[in-house]
PDB file of N, CA and C in Angstrom:
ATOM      1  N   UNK A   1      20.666 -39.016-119.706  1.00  0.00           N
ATOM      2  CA  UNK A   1      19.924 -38.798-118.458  1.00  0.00           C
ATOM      3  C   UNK A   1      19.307 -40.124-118.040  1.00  0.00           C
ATOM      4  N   UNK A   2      19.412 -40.702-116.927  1.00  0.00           N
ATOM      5  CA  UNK A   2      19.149 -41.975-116.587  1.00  0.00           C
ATOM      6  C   UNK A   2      17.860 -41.777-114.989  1.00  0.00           C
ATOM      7  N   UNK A   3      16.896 -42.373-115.515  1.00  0.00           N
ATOM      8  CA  UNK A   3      15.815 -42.076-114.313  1.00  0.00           C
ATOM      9  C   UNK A   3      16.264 -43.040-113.090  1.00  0.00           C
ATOM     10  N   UNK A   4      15.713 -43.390-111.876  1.00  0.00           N
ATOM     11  CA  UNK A   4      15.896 -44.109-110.825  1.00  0.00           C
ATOM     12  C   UNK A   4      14.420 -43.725-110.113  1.00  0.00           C
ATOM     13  N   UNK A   5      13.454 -44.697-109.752  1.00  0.00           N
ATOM     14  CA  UNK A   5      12.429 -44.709-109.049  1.00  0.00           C
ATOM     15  C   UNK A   5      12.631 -45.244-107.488  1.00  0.00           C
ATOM     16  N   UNK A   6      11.927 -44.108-106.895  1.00  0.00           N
ATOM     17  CA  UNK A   6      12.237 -44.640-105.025  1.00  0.00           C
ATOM     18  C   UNK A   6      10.850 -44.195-104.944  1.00  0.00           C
ATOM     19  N   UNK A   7      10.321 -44.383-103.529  1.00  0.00           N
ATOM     20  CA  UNK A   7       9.177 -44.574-102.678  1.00  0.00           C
ATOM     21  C   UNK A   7       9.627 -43.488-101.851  1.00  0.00           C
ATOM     22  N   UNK A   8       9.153 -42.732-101.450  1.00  0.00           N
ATOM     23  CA  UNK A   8       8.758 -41.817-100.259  1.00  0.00           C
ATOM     24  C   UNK A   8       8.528 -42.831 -99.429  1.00  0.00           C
ATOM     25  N   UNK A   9       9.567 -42.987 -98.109  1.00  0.00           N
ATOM     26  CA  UNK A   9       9.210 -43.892 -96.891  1.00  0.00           C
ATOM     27  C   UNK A   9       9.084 -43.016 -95.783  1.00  0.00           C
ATOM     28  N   UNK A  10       9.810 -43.425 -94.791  1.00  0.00           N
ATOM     29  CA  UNK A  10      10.190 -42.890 -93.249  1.00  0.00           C
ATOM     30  C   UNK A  10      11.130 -43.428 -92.436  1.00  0.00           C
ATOM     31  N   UNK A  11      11.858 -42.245 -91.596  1.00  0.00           N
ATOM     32  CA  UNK A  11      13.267 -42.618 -90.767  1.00  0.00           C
ATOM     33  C   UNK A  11      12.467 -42.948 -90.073  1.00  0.00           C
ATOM     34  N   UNK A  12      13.324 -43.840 -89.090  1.00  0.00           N
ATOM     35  CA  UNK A  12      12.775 -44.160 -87.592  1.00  0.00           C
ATOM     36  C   UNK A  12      12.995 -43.167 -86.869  1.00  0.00           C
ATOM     37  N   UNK A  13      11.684 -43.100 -85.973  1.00  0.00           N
ATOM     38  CA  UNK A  13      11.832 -41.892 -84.937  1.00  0.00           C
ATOM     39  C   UNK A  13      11.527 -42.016 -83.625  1.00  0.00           C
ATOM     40  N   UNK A  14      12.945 -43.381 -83.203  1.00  0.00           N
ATOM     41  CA  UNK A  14      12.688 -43.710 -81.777  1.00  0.00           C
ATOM     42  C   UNK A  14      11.076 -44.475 -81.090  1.00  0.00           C
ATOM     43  N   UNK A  15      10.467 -44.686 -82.169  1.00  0.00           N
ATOM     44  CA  UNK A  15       8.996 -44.954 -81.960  1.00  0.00           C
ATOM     45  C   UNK A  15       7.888 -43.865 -81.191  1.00  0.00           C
ATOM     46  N   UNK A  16       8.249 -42.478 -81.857  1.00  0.00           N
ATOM     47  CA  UNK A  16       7.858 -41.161 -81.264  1.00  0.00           C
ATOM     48  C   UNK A  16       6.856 -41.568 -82.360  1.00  0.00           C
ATOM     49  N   UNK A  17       5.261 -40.906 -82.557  1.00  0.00           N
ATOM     50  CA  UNK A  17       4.556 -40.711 -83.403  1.00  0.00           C
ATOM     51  C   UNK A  17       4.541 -39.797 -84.659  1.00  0.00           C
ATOM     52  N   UNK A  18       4.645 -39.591 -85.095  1.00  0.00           N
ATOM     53  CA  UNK A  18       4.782 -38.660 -87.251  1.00  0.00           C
ATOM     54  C   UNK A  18       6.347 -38.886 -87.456  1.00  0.00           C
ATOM     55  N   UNK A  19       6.968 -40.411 -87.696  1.00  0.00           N
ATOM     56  CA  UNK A  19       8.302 -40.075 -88.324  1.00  0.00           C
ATOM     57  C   UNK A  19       8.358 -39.429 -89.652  1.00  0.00           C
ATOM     58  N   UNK A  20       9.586 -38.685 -89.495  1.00  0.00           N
ATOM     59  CA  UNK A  20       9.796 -37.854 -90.821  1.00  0.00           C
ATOM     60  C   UNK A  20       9.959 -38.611 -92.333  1.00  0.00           C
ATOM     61  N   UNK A  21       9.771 -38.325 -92.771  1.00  0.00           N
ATOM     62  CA  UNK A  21       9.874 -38.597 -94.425  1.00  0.00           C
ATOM     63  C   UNK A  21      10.986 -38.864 -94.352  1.00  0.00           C
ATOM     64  N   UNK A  22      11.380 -39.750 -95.955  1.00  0.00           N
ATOM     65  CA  UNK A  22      13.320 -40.387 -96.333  1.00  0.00           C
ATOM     66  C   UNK A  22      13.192 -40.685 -97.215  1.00  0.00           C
ATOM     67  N   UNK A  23      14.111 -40.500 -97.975  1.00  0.00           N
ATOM     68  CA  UNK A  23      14.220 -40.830 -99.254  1.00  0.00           C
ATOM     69  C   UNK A  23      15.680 -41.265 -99.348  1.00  0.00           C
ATOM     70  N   UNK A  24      15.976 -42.778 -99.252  1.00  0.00           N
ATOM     71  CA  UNK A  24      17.123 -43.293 -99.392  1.00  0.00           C
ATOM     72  C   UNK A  24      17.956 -44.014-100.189  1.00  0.00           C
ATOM     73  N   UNK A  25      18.456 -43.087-101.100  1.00  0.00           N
ATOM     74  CA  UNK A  25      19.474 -43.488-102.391  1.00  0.00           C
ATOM     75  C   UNK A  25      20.665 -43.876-102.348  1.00  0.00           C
ATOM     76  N   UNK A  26      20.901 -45.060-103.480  1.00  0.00           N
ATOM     77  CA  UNK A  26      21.964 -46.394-102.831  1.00  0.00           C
ATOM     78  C   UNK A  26      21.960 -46.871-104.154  1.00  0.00           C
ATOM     79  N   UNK A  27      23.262 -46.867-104.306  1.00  0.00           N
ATOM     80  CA  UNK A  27      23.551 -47.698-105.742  1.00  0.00           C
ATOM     81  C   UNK A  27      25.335 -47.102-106.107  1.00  0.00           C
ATOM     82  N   UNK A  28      25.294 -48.514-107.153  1.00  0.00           N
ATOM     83  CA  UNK A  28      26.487 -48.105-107.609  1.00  0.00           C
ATOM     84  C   UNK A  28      26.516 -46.880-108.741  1.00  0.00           C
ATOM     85  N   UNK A  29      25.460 -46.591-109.178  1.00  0.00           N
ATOM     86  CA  UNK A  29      24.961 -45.911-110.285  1.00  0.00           C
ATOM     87  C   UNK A  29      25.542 -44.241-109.843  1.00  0.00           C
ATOM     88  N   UNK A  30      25.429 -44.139-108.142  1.00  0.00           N
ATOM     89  CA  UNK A  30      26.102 -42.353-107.546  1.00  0.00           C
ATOM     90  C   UNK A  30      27.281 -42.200-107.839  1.00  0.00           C
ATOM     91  N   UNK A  31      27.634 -43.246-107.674  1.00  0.00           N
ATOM     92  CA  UNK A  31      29.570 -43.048-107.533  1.00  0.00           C
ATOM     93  C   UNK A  31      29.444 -42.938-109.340  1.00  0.00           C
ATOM     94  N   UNK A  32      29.180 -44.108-109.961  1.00  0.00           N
ATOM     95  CA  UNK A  32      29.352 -43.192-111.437  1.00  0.00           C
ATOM     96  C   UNK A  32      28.736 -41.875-112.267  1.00  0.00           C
ATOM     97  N   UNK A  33      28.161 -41.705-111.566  1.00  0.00           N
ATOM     98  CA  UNK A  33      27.252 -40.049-111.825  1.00  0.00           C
ATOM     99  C   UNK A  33      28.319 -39.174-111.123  1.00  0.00           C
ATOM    100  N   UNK A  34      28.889 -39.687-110.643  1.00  0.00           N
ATOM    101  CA  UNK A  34      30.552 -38.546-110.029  1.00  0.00           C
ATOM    102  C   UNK A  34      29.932 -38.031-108.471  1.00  0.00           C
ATOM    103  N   UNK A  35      29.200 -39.010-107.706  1.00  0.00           N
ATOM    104  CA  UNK A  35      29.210 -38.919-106.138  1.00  0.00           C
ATOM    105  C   UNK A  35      29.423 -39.999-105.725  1.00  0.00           C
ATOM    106  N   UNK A  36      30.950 -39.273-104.919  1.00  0.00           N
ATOM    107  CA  UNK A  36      32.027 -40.362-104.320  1.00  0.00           C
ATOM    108  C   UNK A  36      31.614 -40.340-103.056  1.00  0.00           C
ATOM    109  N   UNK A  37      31.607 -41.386-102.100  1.00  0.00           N
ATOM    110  CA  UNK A  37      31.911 -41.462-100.907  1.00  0.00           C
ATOM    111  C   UNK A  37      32.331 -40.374-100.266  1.00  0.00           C
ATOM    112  N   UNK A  38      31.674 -39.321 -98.932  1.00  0.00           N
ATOM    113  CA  UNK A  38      32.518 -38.557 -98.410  1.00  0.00           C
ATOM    114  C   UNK A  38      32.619 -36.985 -99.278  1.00  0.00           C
ATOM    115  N   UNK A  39      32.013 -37.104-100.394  1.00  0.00           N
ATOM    116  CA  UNK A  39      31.912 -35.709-101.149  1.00  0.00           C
ATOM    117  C   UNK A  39      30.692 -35.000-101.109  1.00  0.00           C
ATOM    118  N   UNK A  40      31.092 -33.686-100.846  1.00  0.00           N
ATOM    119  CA  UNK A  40      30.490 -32.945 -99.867  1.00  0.00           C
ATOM    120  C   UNK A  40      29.072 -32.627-101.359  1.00  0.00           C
ATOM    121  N   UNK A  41      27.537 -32.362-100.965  1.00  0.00           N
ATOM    122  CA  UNK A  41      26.868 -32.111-102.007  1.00  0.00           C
ATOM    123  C   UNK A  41      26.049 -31.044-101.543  1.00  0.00           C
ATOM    124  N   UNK A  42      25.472 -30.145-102.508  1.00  0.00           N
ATOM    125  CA  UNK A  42      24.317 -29.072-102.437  1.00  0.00           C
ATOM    126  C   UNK A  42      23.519 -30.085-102.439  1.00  0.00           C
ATOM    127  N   UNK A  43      21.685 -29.681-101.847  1.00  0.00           N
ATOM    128  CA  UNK A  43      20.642 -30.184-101.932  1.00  0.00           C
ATOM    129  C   UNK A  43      19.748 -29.131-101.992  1.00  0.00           C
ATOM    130  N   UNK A  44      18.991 -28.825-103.330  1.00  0.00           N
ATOM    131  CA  UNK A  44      17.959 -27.591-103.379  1.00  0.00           C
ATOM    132  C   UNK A  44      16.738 -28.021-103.113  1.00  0.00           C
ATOM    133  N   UNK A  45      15.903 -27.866-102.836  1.00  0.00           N
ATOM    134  CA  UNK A  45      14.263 -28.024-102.395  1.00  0.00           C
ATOM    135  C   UNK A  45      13.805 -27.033-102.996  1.00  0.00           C
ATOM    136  N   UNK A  46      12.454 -27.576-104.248  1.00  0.00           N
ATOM    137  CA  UNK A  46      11.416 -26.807-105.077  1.00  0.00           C
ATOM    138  C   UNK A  46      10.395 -27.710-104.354  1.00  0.00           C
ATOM    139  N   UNK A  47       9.377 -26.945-104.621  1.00  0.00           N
ATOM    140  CA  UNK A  47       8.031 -27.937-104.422  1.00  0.00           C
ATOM    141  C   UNK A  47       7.887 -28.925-105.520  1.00  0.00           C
ATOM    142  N   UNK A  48       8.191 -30.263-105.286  1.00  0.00           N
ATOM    143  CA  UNK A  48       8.147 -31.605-105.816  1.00  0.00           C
ATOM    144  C   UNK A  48       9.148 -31.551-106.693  1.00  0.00           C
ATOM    145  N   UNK A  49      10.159 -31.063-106.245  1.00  0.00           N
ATOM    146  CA  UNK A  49      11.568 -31.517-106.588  1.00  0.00           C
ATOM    147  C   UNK A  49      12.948 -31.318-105.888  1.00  0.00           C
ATOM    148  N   UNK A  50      13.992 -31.917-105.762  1.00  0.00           N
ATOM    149  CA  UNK A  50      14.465 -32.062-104.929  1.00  0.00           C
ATOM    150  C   UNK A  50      15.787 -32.622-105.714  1.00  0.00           C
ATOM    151  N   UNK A  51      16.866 -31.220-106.034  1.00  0.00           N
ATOM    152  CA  UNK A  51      18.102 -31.561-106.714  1.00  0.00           C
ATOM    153  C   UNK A  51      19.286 -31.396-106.277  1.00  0.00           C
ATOM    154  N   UNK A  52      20.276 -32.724-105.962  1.00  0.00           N
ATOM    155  CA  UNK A  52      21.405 -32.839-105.464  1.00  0.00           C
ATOM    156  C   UNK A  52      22.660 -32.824-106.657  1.00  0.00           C
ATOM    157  N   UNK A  53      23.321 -32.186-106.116  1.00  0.00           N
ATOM    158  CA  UNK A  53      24.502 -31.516-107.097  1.00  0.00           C
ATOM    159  C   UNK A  53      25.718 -31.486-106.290  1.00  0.00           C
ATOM    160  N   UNK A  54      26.864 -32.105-106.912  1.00  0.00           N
ATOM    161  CA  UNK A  54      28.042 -32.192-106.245  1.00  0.00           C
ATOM    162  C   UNK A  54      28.846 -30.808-106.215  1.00  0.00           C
ATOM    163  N   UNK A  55      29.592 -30.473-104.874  1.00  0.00           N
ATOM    164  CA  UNK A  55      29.964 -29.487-104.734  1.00  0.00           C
ATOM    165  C   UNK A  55      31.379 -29.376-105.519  1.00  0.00           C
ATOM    166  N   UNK A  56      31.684 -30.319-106.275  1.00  0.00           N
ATOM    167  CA  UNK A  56      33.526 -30.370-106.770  1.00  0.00           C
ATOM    168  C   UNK A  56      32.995 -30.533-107.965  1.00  0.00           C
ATOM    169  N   UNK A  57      33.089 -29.905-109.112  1.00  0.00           N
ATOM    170  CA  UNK A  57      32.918 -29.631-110.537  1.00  0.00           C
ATOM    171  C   UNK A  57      34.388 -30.756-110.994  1.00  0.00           C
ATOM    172  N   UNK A  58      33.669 -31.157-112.103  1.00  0.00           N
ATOM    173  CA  UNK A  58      34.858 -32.086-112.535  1.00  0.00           C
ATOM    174  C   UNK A  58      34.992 -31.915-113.984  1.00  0.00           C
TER     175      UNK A  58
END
């Protein structure tokens, strides 16, 4: 199990006031965890957690 630390930031929102929250994950580290480019994923939402799971079992 390998951790990865990100920051809670924000998308741009046209310079409208309350942009939304983002959390933007980037690395070569997805594609070897088995998320390829273009593959389709579940995303579940718990309160303070937030688990992405590839939809193609390998």
């Amino acid at each position: 199990k390998t951790e990865r630390y990100y920051t809670v930031g924000y998308a741009p929102h046209n310079g409208k006031p309350n942009p939304p929250s983002a959390i933007n994950l980037k690395g070569r580290w997805l594609e070897e965890s088995g998320f390829i480019t273009g593959m389709p994923v579940t995303v579940t939402v718990e309160r303070g957690r937030i688990i992405i799971e590839t939809q193609i079992n390998f």
